[in-house]
N, C-alpha and C. Protein backbone atom coordinates (compact mmCIF):
# COMPACT_ATOMS: atom_id res chain seq x y z
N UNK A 1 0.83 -1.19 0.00
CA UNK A 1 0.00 0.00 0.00
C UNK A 1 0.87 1.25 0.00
N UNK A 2 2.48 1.09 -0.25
CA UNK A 2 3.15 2.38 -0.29
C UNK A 2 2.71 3.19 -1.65
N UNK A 3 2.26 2.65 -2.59
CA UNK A 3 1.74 3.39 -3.61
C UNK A 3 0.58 4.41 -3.89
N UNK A 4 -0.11 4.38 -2.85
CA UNK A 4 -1.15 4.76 -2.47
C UNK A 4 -1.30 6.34 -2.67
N UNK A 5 -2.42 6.88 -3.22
CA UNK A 5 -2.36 8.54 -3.45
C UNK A 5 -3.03 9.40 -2.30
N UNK A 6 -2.28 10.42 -1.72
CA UNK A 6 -3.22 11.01 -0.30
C UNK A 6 -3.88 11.83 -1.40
N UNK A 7 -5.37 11.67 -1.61
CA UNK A 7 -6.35 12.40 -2.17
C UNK A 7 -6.95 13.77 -1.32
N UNK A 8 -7.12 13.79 -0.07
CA UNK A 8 -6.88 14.65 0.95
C UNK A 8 -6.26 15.84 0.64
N UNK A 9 -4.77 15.34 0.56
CA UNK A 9 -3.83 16.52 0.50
C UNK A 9 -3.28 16.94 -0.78
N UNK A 10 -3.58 15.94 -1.97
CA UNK A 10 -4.01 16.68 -3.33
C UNK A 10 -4.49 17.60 -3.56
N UNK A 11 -5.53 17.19 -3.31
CA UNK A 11 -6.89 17.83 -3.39
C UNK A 11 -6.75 19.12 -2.94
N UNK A 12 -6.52 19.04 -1.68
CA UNK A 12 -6.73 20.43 -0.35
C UNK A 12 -5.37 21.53 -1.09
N UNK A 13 -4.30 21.24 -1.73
CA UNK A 13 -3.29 22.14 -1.78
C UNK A 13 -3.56 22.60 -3.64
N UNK A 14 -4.39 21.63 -4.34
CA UNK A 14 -4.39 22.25 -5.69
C UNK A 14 -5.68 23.16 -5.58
N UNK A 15 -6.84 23.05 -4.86
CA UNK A 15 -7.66 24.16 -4.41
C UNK A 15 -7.45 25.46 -3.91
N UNK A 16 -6.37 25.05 -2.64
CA UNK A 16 -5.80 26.25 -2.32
C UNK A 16 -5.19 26.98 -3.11
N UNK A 17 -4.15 26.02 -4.28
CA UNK A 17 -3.78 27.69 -5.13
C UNK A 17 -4.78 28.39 -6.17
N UNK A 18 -5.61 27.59 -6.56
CA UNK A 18 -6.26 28.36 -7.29
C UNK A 18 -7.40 29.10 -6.90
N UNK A 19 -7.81 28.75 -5.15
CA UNK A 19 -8.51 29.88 -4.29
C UNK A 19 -7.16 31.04 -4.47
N UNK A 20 -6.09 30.57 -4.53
CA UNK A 20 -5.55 32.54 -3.66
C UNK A 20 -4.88 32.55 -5.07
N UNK A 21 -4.96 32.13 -6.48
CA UNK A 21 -4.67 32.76 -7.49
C UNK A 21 -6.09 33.44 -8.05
N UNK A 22 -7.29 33.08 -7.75
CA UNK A 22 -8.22 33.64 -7.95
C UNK A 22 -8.77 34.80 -7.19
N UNK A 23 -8.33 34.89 -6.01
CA UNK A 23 -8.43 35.92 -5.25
C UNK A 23 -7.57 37.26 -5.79
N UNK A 24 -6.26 36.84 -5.85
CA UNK A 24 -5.48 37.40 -6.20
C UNK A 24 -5.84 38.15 -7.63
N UNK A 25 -6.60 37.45 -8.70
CA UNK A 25 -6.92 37.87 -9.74
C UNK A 25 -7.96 38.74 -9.62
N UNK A 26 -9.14 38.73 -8.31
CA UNK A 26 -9.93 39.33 -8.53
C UNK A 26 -9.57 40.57 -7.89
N UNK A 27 -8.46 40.58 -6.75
CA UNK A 27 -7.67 42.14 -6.27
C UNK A 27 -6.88 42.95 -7.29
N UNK A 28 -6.34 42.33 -8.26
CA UNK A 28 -6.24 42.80 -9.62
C UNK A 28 -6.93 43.50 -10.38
N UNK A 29 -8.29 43.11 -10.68
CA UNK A 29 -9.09 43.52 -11.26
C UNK A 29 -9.98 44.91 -10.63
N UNK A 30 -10.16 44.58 -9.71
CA UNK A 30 -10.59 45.74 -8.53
C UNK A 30 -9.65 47.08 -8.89
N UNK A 31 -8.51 46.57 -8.17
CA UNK A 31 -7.41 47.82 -8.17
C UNK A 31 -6.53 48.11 -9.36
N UNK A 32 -6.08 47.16 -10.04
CA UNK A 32 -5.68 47.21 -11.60
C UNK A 32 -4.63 48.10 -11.45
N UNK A 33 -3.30 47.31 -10.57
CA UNK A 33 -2.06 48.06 -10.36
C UNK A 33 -1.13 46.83 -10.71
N UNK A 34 -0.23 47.01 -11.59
CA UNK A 34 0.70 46.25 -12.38
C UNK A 34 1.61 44.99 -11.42
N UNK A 35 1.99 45.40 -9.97
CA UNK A 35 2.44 45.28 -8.91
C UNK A 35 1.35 44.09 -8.42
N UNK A 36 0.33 44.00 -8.71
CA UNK A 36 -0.50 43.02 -8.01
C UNK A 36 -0.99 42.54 -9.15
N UNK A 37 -0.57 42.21 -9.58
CA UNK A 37 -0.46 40.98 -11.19
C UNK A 37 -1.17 39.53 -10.05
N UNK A 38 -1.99 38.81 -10.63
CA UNK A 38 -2.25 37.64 -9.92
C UNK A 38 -0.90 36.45 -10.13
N UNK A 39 -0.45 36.59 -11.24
CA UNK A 39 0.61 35.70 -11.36
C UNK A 39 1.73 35.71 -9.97
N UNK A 40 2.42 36.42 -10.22
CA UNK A 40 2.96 37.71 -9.21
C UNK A 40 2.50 37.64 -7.76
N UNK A 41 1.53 37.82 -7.31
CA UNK A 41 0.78 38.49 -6.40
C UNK A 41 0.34 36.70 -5.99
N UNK A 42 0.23 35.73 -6.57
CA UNK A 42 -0.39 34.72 -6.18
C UNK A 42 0.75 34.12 -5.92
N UNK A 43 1.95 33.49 -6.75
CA UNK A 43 3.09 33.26 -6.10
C UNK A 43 3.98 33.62 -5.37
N UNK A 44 3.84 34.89 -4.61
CA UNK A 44 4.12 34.91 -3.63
C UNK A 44 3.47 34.98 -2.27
N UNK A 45 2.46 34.82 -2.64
CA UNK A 45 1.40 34.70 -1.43
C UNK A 45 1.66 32.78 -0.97
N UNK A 46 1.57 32.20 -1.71
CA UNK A 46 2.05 30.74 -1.60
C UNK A 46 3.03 30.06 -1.12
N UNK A 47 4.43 31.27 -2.00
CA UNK A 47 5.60 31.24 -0.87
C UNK A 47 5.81 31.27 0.28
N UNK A 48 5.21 32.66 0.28
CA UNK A 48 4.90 32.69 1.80
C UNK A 48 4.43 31.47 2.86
N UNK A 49 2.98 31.34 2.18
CA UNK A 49 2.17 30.81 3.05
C UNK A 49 2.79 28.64 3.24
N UNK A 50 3.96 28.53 2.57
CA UNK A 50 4.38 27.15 2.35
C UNK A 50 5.48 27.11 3.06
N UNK A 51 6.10 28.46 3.53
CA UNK A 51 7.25 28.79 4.38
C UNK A 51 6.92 28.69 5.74
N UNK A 52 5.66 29.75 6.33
CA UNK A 52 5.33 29.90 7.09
C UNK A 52 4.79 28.35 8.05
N UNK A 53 4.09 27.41 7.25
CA UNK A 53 3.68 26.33 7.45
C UNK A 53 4.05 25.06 7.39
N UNK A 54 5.52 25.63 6.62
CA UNK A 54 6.54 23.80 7.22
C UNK A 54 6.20 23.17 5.90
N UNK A 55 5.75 23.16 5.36
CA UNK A 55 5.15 22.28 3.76
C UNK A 55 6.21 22.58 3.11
N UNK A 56 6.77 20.84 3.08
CA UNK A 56 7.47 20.81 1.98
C UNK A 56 7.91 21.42 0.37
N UNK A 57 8.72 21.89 -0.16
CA UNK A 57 8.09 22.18 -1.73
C UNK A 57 7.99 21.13 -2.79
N UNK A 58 9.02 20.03 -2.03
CA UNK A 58 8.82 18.75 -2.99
C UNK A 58 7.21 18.05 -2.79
N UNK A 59 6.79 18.70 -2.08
CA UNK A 59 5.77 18.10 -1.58
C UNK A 59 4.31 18.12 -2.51
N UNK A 60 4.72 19.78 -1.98
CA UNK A 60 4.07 20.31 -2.82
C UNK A 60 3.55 20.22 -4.22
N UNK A 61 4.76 20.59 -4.54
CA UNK A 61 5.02 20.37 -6.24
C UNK A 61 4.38 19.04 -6.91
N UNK A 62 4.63 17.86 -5.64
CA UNK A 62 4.19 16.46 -6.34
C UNK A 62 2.21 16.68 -6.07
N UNK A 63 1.62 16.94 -5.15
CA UNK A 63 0.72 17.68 -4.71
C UNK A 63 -0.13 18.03 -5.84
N UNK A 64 0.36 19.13 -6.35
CA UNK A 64 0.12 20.28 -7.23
C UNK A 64 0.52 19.85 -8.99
N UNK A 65 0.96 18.51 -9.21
CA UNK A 65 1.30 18.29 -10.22
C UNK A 65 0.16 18.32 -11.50
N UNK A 66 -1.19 18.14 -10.85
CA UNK A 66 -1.86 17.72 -12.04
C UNK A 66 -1.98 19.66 -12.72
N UNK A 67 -1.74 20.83 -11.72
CA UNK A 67 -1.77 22.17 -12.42
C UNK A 67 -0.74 21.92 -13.63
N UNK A 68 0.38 21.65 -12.78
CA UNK A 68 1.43 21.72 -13.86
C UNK A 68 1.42 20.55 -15.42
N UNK A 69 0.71 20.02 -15.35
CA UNK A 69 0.61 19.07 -16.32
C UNK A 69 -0.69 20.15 -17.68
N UNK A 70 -1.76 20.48 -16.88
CA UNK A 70 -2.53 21.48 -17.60
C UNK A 70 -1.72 22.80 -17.84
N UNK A 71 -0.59 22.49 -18.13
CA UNK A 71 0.22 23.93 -18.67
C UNK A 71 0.50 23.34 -20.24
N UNK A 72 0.65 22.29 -20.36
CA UNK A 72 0.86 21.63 -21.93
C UNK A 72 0.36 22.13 -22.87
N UNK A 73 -0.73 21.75 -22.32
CA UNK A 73 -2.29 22.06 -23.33
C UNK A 73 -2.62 23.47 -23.58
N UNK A 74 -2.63 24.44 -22.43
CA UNK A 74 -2.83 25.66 -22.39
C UNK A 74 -1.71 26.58 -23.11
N UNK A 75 -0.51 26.12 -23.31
CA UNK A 75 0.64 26.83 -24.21
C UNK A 75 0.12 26.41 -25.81
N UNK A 76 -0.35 25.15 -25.60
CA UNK A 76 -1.06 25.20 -27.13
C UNK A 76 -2.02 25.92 -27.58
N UNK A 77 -2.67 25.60 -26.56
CA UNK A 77 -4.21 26.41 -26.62
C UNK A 77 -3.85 27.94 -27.04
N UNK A 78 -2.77 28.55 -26.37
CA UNK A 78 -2.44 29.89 -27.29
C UNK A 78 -2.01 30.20 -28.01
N UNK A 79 -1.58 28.91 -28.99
CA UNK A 79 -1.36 29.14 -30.64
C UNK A 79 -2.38 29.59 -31.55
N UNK A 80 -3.73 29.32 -31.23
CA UNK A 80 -4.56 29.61 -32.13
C UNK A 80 -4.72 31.42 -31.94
N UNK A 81 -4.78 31.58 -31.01
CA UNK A 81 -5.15 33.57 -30.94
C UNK A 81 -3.90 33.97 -31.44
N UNK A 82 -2.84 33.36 -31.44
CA UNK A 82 -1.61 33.87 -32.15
C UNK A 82 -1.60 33.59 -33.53
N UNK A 83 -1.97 32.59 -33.88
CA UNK A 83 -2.24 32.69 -35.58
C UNK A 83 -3.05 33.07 -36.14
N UNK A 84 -3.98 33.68 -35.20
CA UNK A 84 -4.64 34.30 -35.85
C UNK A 84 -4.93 36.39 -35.76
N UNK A 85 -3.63 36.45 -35.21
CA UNK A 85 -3.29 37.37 -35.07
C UNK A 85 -1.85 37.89 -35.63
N UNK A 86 -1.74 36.92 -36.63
CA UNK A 86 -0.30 36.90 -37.37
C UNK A 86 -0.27 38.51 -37.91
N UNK A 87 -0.60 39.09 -38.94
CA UNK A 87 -0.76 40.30 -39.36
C UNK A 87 -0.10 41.19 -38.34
N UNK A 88 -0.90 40.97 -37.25
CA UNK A 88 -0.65 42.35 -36.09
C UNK A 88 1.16 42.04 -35.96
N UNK A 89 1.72 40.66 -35.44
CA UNK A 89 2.49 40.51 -34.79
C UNK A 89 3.93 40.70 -36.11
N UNK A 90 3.13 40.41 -37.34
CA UNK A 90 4.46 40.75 -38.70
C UNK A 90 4.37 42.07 -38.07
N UNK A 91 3.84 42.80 -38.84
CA UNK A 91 3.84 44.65 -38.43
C UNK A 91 4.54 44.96 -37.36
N UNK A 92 4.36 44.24 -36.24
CA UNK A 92 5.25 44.70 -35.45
C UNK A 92 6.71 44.12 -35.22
N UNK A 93 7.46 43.81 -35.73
CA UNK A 93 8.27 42.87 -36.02
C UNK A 93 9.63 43.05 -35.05
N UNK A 94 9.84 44.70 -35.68
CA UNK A 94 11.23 45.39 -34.76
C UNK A 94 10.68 45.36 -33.16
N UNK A 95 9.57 45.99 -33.07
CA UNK A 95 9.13 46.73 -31.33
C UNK A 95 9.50 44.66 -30.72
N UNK A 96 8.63 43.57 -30.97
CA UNK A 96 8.70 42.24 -30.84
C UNK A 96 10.32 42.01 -30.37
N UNK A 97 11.13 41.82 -31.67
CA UNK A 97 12.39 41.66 -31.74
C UNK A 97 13.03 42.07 -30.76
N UNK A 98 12.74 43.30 -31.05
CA UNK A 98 13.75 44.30 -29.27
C UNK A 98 13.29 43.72 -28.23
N UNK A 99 12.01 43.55 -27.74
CA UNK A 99 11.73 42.93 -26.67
C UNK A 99 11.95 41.98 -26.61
N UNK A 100 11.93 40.51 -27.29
CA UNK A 100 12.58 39.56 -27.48
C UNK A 100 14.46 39.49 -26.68
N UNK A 101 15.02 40.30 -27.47
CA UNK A 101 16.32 40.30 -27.29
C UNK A 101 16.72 40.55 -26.21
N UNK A 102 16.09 41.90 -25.50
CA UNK A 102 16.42 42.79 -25.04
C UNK A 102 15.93 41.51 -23.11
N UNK A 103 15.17 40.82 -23.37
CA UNK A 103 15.18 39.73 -22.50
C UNK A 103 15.77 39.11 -22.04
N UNK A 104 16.36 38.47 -23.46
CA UNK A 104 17.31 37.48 -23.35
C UNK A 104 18.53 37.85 -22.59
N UNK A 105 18.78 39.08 -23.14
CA UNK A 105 20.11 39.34 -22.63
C UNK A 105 19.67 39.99 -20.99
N UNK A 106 18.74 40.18 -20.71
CA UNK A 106 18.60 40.19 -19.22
C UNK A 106 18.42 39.12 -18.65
N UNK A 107 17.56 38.11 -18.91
CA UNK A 107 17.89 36.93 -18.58
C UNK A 107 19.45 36.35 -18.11
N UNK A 108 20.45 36.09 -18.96
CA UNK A 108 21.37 36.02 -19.34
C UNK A 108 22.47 36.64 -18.30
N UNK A 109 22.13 38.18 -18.21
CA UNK A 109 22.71 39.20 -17.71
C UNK A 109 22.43 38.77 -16.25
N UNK A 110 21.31 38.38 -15.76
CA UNK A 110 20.62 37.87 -14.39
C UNK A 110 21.03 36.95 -13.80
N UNK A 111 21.61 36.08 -14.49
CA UNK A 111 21.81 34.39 -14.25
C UNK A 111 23.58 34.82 -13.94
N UNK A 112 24.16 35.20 -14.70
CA UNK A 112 25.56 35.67 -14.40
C UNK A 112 26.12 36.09 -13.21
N UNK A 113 25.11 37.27 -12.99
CA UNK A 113 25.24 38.25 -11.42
C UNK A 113 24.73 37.13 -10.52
N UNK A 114 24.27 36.31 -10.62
CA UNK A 114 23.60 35.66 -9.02
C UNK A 114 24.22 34.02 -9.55
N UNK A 115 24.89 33.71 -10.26
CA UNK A 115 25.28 32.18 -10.43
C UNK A 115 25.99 31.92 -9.21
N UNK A 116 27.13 32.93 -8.67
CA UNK A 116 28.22 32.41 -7.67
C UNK A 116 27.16 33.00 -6.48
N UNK A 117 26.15 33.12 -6.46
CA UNK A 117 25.75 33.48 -5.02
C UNK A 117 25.06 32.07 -4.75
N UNK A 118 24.22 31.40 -5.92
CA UNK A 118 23.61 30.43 -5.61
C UNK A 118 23.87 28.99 -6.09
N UNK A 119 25.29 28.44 -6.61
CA UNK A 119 25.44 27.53 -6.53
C UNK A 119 25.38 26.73 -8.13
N UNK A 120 26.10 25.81 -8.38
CA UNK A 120 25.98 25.24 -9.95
C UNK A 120 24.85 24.23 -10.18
N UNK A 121 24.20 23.99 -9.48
CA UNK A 121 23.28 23.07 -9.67
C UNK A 121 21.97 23.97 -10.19
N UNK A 122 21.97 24.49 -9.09
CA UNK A 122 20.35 25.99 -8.72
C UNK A 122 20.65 26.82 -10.51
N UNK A 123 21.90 27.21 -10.46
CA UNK A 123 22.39 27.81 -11.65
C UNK A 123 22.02 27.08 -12.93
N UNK A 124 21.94 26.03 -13.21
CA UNK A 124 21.86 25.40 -13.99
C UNK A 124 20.23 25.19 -14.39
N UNK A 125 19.34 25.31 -13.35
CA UNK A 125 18.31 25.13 -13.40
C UNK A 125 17.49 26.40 -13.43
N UNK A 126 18.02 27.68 -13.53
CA UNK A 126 17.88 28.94 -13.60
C UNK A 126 17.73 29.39 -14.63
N UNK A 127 18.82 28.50 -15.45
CA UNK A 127 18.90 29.10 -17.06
C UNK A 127 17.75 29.09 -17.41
N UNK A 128 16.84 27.98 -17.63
CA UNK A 128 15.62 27.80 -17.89
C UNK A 128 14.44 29.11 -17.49
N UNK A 129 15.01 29.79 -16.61
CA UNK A 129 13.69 30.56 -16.14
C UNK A 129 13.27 31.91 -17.22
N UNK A 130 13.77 32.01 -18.34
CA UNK A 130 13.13 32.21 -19.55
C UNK A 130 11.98 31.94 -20.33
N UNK A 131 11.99 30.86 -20.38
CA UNK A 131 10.84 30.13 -21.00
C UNK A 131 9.85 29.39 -20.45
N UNK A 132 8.38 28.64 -21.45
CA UNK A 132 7.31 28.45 -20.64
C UNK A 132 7.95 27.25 -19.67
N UNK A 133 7.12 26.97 -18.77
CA UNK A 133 7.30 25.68 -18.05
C UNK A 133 7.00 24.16 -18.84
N UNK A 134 6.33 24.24 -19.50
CA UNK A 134 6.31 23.26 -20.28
C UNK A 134 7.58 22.78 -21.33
N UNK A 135 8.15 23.98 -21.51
CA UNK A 135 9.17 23.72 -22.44
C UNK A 135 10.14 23.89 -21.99
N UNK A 136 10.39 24.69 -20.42
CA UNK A 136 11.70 24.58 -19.38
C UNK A 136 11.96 22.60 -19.16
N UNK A 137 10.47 22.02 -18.43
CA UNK A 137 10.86 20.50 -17.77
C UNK A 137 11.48 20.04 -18.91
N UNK A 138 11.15 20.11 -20.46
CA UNK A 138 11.15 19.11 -21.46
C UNK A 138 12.57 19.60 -21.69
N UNK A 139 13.33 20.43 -21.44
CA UNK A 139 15.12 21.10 -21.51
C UNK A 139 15.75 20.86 -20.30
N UNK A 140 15.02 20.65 -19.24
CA UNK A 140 15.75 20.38 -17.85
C UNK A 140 16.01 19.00 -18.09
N UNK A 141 14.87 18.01 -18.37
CA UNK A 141 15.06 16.40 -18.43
C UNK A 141 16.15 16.00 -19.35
N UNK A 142 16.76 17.09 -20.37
CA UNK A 142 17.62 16.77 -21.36
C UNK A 142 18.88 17.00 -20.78
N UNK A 143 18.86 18.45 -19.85
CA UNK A 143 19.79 18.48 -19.33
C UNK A 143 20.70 17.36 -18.15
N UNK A 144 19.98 16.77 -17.63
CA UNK A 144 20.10 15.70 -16.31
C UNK A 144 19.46 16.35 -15.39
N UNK A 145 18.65 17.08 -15.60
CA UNK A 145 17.70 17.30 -13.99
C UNK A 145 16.81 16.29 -13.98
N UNK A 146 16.57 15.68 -12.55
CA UNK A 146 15.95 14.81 -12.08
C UNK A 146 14.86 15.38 -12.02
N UNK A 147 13.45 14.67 -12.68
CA UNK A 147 11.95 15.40 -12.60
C UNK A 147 11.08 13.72 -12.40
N UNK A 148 11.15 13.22 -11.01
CA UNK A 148 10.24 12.05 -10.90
C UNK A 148 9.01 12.13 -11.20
N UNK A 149 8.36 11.15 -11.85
CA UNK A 149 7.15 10.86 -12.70
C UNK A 149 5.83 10.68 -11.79
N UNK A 150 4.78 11.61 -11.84
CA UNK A 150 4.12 11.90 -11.16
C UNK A 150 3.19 10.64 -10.96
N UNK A 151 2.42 10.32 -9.98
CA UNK A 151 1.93 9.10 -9.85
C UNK A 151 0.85 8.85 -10.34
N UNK A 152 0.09 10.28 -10.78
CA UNK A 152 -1.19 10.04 -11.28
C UNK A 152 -1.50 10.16 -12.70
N UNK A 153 -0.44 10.16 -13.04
CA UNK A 153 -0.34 10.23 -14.69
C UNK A 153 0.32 9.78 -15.31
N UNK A 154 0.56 7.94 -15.30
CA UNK A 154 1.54 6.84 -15.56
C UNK A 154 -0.19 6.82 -17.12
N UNK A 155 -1.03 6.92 -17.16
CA UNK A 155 -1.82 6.60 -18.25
C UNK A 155 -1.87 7.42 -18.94
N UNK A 156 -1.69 8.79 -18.78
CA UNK A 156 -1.67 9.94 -19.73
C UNK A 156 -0.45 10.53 -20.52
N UNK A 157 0.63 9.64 -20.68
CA UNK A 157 1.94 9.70 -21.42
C UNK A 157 1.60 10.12 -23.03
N UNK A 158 0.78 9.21 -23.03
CA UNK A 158 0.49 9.58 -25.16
C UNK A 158 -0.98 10.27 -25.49
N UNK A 159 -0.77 11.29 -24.65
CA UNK A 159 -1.99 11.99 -25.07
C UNK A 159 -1.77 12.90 -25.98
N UNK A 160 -3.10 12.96 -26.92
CA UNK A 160 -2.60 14.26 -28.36
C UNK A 160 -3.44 14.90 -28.68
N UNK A 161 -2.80 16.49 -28.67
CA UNK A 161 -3.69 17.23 -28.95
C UNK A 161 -4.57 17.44 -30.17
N UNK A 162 -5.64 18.11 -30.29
CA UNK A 162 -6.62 18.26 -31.68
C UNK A 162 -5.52 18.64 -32.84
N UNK A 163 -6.26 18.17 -33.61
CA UNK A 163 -6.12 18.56 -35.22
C UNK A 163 -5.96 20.34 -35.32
N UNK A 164 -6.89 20.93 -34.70
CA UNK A 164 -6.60 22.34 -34.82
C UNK A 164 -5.71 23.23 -34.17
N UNK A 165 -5.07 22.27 -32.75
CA UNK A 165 -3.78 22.63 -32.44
C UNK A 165 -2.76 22.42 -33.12
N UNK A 166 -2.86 20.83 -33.75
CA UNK A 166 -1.63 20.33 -34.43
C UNK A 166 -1.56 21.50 -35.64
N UNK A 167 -2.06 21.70 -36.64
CA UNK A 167 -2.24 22.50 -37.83
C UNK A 167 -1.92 24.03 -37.38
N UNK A 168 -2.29 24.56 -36.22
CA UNK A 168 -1.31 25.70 -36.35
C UNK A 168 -0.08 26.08 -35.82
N UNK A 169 0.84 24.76 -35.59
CA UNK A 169 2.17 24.58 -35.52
C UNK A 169 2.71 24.48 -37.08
N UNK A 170 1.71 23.90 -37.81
CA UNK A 170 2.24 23.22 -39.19
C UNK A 170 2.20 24.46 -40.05
């Protein structure tokens, strides 16, 4: 019975974030100050509140896995408003570009200044903090970061998205 899933504490910690990311979204909306971004404003309220309370983050994280698994789908899912907003995003091509770049190299610039404060491992796993999460794990696992296989989703390995996702990659 060591295999066993605490449904309990699944349950209770993937509710909780999306009670105080929804909260968070709706203090956003109210006050509509850049600074209280729900993204933002919700992860660190979590930090907090996972510090304060002794909860593991590995814990967590395994916990909280089925959010992170619905990030796949949802990075797809925003291909379609992007292709179909191709026009806008040619036209803007340079303003894009600069911001693009102008990232990277802060990114880049970021990871440099704080590598010797925090270590080659942490460093290594930093690089990644550029890009989506979906496409950070799938570059971390290449790299040798260890990402154990969540327990509740040994059946959902070959799942595929629609035809109308696939086609606006193609």
């Amino acid at each position: 019975m060591s295999a066993s899933i605490n449904i309990l504490g699944d349950g209770f910690w993937i509710a909780f974030t999306l009670v105080v990311f929804y909260g968070c979204w709706a203090i956003y909306r109210y006050v509509n100050r850049p600074l209280l971004h729900p993204v933002l404003c919700s992860t660190l309220l979590l930090v907090v509140i996972i510090a304060v309370t002794g909860h593991p983050v590995a814990t967590y994280r395994q916990e909280t896995e089925p959010l992170v698994w619905l990030l796949g789908p949802a990075v797809v899912a925003m291909a379609v408003p992007i292709w179909e907003r191709r026009a806008l995003i040619v036209g803007n091509w340079r303003m894009l570009l600069t911001a693009i770049g102008s990232s990277i190299i802060f990114s880049a610039g970021s990871m440099l200044l704080i590598r010797h404060l925090i270590g080659g491992e942490l460093a290594r796993a930093l690089v990644l903090k550029a890009v989506t999460a979906p496409v950070a794990l799938g570059i971390a696992e290449g790299n040798g970061a260890h990402r154990p296989r969540p327990r509740w989703r040994h059946g959902l390995r070959h799942v595929r998205y629609g035809s109308r996702a696939r086609a606006a990659f193609l």
